[in-house]
N, C-alpha and C. Protein backbone atom coordinates (compact mmCIF):
# COMPACT_ATOMS: atom_id res chain seq x y z
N UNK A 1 -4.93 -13.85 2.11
CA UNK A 1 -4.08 -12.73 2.45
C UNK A 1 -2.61 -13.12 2.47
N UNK A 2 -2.50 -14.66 2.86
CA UNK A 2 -1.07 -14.87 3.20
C UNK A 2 -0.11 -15.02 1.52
N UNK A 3 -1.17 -15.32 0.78
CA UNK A 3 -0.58 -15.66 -0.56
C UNK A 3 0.11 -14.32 -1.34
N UNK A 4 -0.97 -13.40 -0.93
CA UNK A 4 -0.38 -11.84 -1.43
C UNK A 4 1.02 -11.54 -1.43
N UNK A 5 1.06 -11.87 0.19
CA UNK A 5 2.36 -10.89 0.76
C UNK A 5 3.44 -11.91 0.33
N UNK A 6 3.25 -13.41 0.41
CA UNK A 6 4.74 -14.44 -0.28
C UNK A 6 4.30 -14.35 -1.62
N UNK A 7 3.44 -13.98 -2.64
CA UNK A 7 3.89 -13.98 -3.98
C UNK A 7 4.48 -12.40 -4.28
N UNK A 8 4.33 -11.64 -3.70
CA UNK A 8 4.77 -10.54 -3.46
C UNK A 8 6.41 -10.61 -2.89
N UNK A 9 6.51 -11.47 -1.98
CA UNK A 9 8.17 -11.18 -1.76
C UNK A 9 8.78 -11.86 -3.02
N UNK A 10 8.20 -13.21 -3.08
CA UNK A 10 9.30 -13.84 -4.01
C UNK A 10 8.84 -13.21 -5.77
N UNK A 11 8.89 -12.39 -5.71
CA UNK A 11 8.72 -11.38 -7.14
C UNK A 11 7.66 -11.92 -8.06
N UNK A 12 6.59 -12.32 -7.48
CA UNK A 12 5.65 -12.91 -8.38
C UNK A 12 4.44 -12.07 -7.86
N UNK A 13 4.43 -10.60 -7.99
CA UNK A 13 3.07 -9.97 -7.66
C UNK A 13 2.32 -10.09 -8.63
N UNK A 14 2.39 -10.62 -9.81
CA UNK A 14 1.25 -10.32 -10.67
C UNK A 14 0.80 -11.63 -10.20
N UNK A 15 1.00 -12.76 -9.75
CA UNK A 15 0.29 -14.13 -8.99
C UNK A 15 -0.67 -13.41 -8.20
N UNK A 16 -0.28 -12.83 -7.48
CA UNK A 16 -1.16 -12.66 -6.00
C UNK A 16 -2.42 -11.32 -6.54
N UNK A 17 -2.56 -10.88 -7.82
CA UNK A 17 -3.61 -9.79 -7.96
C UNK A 17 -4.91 -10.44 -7.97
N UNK A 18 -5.14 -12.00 -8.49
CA UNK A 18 -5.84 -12.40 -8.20
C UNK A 18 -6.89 -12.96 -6.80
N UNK A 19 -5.68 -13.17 -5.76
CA UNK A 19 -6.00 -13.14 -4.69
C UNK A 19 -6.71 -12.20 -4.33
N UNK A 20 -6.01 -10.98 -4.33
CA UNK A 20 -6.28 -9.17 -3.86
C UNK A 20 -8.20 -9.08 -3.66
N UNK A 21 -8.53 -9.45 -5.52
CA UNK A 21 -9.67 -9.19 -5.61
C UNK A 21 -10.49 -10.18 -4.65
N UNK A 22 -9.96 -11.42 -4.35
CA UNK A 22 -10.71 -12.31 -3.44
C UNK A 22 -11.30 -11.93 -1.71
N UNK A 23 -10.43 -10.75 -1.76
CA UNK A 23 -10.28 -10.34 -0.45
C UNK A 23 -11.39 -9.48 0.01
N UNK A 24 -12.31 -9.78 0.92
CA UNK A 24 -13.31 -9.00 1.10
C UNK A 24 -12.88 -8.01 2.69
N UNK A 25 -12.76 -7.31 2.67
CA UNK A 25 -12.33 -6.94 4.01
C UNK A 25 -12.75 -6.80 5.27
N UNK A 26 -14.51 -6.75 4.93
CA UNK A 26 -15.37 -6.80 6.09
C UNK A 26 -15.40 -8.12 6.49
N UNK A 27 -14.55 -9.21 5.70
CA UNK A 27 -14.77 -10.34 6.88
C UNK A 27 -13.50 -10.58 6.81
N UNK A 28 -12.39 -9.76 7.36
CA UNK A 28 -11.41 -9.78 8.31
C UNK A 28 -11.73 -9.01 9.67
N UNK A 29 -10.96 -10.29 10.43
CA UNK A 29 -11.21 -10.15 11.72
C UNK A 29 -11.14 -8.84 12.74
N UNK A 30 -10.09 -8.13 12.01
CA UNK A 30 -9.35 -6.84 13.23
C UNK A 30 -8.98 -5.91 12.44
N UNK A 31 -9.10 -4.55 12.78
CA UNK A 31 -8.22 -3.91 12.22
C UNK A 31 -6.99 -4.35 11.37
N UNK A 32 -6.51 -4.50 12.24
CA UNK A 32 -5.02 -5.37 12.15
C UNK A 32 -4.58 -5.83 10.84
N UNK A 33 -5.96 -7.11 10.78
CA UNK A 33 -5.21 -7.93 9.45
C UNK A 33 -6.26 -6.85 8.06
N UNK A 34 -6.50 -5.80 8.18
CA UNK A 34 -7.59 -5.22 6.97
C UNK A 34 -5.82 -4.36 6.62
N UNK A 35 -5.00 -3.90 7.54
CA UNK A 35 -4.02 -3.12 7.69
C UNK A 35 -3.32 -3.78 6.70
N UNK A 36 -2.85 -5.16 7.34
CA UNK A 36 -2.03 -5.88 6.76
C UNK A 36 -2.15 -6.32 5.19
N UNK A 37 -3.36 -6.76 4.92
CA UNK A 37 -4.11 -6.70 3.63
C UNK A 37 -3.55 -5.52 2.65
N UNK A 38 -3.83 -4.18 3.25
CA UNK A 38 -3.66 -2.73 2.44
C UNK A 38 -2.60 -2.59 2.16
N UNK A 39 -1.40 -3.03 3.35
CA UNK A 39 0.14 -2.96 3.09
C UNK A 39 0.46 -3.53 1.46
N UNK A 40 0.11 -5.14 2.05
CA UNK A 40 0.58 -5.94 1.13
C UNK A 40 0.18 -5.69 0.36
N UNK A 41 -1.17 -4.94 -0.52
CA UNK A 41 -1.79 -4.54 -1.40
C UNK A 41 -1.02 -3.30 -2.19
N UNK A 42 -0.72 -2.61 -1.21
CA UNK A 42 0.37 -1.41 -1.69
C UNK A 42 1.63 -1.71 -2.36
N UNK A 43 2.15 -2.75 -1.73
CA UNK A 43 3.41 -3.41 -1.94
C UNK A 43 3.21 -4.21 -3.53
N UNK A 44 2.29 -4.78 -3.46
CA UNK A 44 1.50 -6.09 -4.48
C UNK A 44 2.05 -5.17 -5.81
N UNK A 45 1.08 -3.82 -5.75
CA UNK A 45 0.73 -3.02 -6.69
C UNK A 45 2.13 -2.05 -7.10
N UNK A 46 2.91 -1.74 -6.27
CA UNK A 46 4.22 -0.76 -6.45
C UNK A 46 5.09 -1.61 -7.44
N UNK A 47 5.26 -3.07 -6.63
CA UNK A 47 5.89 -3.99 -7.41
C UNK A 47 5.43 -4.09 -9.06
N UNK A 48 4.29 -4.17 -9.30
CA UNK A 48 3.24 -4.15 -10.65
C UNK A 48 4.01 -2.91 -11.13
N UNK A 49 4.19 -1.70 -10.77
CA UNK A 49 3.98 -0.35 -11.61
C UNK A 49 2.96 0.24 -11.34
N UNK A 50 2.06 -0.08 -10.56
CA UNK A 50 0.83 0.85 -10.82
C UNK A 50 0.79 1.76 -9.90
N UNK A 51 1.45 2.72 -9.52
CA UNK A 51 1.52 3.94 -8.91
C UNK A 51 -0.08 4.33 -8.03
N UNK A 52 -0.76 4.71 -9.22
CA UNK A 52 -2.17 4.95 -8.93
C UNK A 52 -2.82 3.62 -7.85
N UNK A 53 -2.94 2.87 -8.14
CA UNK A 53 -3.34 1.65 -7.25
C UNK A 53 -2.32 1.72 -5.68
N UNK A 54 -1.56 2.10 -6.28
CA UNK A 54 -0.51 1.76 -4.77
C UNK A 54 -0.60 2.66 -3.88
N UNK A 55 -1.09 4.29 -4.46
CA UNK A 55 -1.38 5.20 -3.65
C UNK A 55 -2.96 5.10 -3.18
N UNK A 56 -3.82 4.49 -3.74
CA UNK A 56 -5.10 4.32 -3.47
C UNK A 56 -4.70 2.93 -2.52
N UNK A 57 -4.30 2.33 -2.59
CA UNK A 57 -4.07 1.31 -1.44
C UNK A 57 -3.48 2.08 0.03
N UNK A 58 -2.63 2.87 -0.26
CA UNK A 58 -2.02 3.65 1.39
C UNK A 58 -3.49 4.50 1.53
N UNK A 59 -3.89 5.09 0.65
CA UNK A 59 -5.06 6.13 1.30
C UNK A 59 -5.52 5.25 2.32
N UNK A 60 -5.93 4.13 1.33
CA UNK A 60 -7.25 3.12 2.75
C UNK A 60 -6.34 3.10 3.65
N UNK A 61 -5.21 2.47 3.58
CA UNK A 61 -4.52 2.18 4.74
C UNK A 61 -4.26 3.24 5.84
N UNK A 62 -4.32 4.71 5.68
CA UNK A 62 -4.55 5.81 6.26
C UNK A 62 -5.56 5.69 6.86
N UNK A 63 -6.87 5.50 6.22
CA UNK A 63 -8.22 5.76 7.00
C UNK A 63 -8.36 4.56 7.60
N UNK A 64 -7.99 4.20 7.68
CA UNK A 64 -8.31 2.25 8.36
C UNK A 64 -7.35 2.36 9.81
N UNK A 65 -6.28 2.84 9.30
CA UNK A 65 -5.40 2.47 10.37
C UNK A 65 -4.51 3.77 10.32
N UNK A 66 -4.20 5.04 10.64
CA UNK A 66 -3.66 6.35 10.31
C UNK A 66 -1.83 5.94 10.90
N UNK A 67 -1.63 5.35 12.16
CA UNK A 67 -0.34 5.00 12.73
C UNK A 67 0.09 4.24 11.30
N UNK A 68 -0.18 3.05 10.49
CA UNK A 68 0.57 2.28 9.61
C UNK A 68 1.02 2.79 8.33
N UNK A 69 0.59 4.14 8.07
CA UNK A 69 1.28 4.67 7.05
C UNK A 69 2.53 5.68 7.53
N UNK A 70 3.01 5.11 8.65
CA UNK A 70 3.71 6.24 9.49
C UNK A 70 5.22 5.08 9.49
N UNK A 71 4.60 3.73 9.79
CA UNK A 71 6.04 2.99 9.64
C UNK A 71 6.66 3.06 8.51
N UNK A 72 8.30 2.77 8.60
CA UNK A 72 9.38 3.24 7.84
C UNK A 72 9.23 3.06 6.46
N UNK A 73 8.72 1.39 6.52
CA UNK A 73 8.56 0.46 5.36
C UNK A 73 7.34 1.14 4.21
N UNK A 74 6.82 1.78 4.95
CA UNK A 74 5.01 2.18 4.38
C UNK A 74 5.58 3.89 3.72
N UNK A 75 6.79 4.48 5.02
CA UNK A 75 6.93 5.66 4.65
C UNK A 75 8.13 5.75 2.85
N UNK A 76 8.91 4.93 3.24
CA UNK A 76 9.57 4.72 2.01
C UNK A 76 8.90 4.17 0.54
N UNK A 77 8.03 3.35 1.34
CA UNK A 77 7.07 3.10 -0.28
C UNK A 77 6.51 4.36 -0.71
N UNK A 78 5.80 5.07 0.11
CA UNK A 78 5.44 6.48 -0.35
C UNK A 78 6.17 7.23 -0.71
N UNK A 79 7.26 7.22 -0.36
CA UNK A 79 8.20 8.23 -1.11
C UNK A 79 8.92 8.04 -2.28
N UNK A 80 8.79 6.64 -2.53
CA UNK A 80 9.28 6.07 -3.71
C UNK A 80 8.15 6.56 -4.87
N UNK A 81 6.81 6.67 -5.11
CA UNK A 81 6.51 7.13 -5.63
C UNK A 81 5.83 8.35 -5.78
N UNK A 82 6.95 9.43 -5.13
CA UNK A 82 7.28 10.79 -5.59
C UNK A 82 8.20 10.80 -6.64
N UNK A 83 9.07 10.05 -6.90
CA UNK A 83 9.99 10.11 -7.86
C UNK A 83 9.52 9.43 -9.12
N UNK A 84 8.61 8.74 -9.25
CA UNK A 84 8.04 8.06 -10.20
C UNK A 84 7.10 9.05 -11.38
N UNK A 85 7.16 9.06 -12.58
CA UNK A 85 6.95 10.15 -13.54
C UNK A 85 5.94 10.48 -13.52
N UNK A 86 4.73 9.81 -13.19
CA UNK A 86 2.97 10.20 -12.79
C UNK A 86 3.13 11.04 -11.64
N UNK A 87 1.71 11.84 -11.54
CA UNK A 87 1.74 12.90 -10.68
C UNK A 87 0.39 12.48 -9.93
N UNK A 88 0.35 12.29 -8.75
CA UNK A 88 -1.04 12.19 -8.31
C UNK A 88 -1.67 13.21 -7.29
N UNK A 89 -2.66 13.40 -7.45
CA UNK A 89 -3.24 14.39 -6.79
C UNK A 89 -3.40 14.38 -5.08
N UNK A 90 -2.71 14.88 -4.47
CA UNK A 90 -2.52 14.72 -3.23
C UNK A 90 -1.49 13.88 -1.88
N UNK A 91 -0.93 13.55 -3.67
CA UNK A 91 0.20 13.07 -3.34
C UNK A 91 1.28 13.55 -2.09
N UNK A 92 1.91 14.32 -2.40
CA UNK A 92 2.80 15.58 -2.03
C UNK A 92 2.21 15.42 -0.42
N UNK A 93 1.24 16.28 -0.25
CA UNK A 93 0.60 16.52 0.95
C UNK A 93 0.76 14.97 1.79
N UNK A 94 0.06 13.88 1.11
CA UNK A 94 0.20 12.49 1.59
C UNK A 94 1.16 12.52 2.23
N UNK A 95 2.66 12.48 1.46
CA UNK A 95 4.03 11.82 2.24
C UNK A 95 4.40 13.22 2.97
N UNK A 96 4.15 13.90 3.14
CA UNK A 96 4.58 14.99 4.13
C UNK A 96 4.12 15.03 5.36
N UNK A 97 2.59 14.62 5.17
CA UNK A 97 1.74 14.67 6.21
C UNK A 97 1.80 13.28 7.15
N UNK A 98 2.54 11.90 6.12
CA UNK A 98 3.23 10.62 7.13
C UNK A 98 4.30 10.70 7.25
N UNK A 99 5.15 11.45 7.02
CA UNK A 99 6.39 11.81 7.30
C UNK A 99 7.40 11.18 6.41
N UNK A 100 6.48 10.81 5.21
CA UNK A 100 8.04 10.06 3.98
C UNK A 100 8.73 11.09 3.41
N UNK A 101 7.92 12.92 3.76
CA UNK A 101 9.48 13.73 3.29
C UNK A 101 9.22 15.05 4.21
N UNK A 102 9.95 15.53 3.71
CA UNK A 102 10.05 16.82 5.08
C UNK A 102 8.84 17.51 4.11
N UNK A 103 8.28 18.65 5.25
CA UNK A 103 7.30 19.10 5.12
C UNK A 103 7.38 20.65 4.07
């Protein structure tokens, strides 16, 4: 998990996709770190381009943990891809309903 989120800062997310898949989530310990996982997974994937992946990464992170798609960092990633040229289905509703845009 820890490799994700530092190949992810230092601009090397396509390093850490391999990790991603290594990641089983039922044997993380807490909520907590399955959260942390989804973030960085979101992040991993936005960085990539892959829109679709990055919004399927916040969904889980919604149902896993509903407060962590509400922080700033999580709300701005979501809103970043509203502006992005793909359209996803439920999108819209998504960042309105965590508060990345007015309603």
């Amino acid at each position: 998990m820890y490799r994700i989120s530092s190949l992810t800062v230092l601009g090397t997310p396509d390093d850490a996709v391999q990790h991603v898949r290594r990641v089983d989530t039922a044997q993380l310990a807490s909520t907590e770190r399955v959260a942390r996982y989804l973030t960085d997974t979101a992040r991993m994937w936005h960085q990539l381009g892959d829109g679709r992946r990055t919004f399927s990464a916040l969904r889980a992170l919604d149902h896993t943990a509903p407060e962590e798609v509400r922080r700033p960092a999580v709300r701005t990633l979501t809103a970043d891809l509203l502006y992005r040229p793909d359209n996803f289905p439920g999108l819209r509703e998504f960042a309105a309903r965590t508060g990345a845009v007015a309603a």
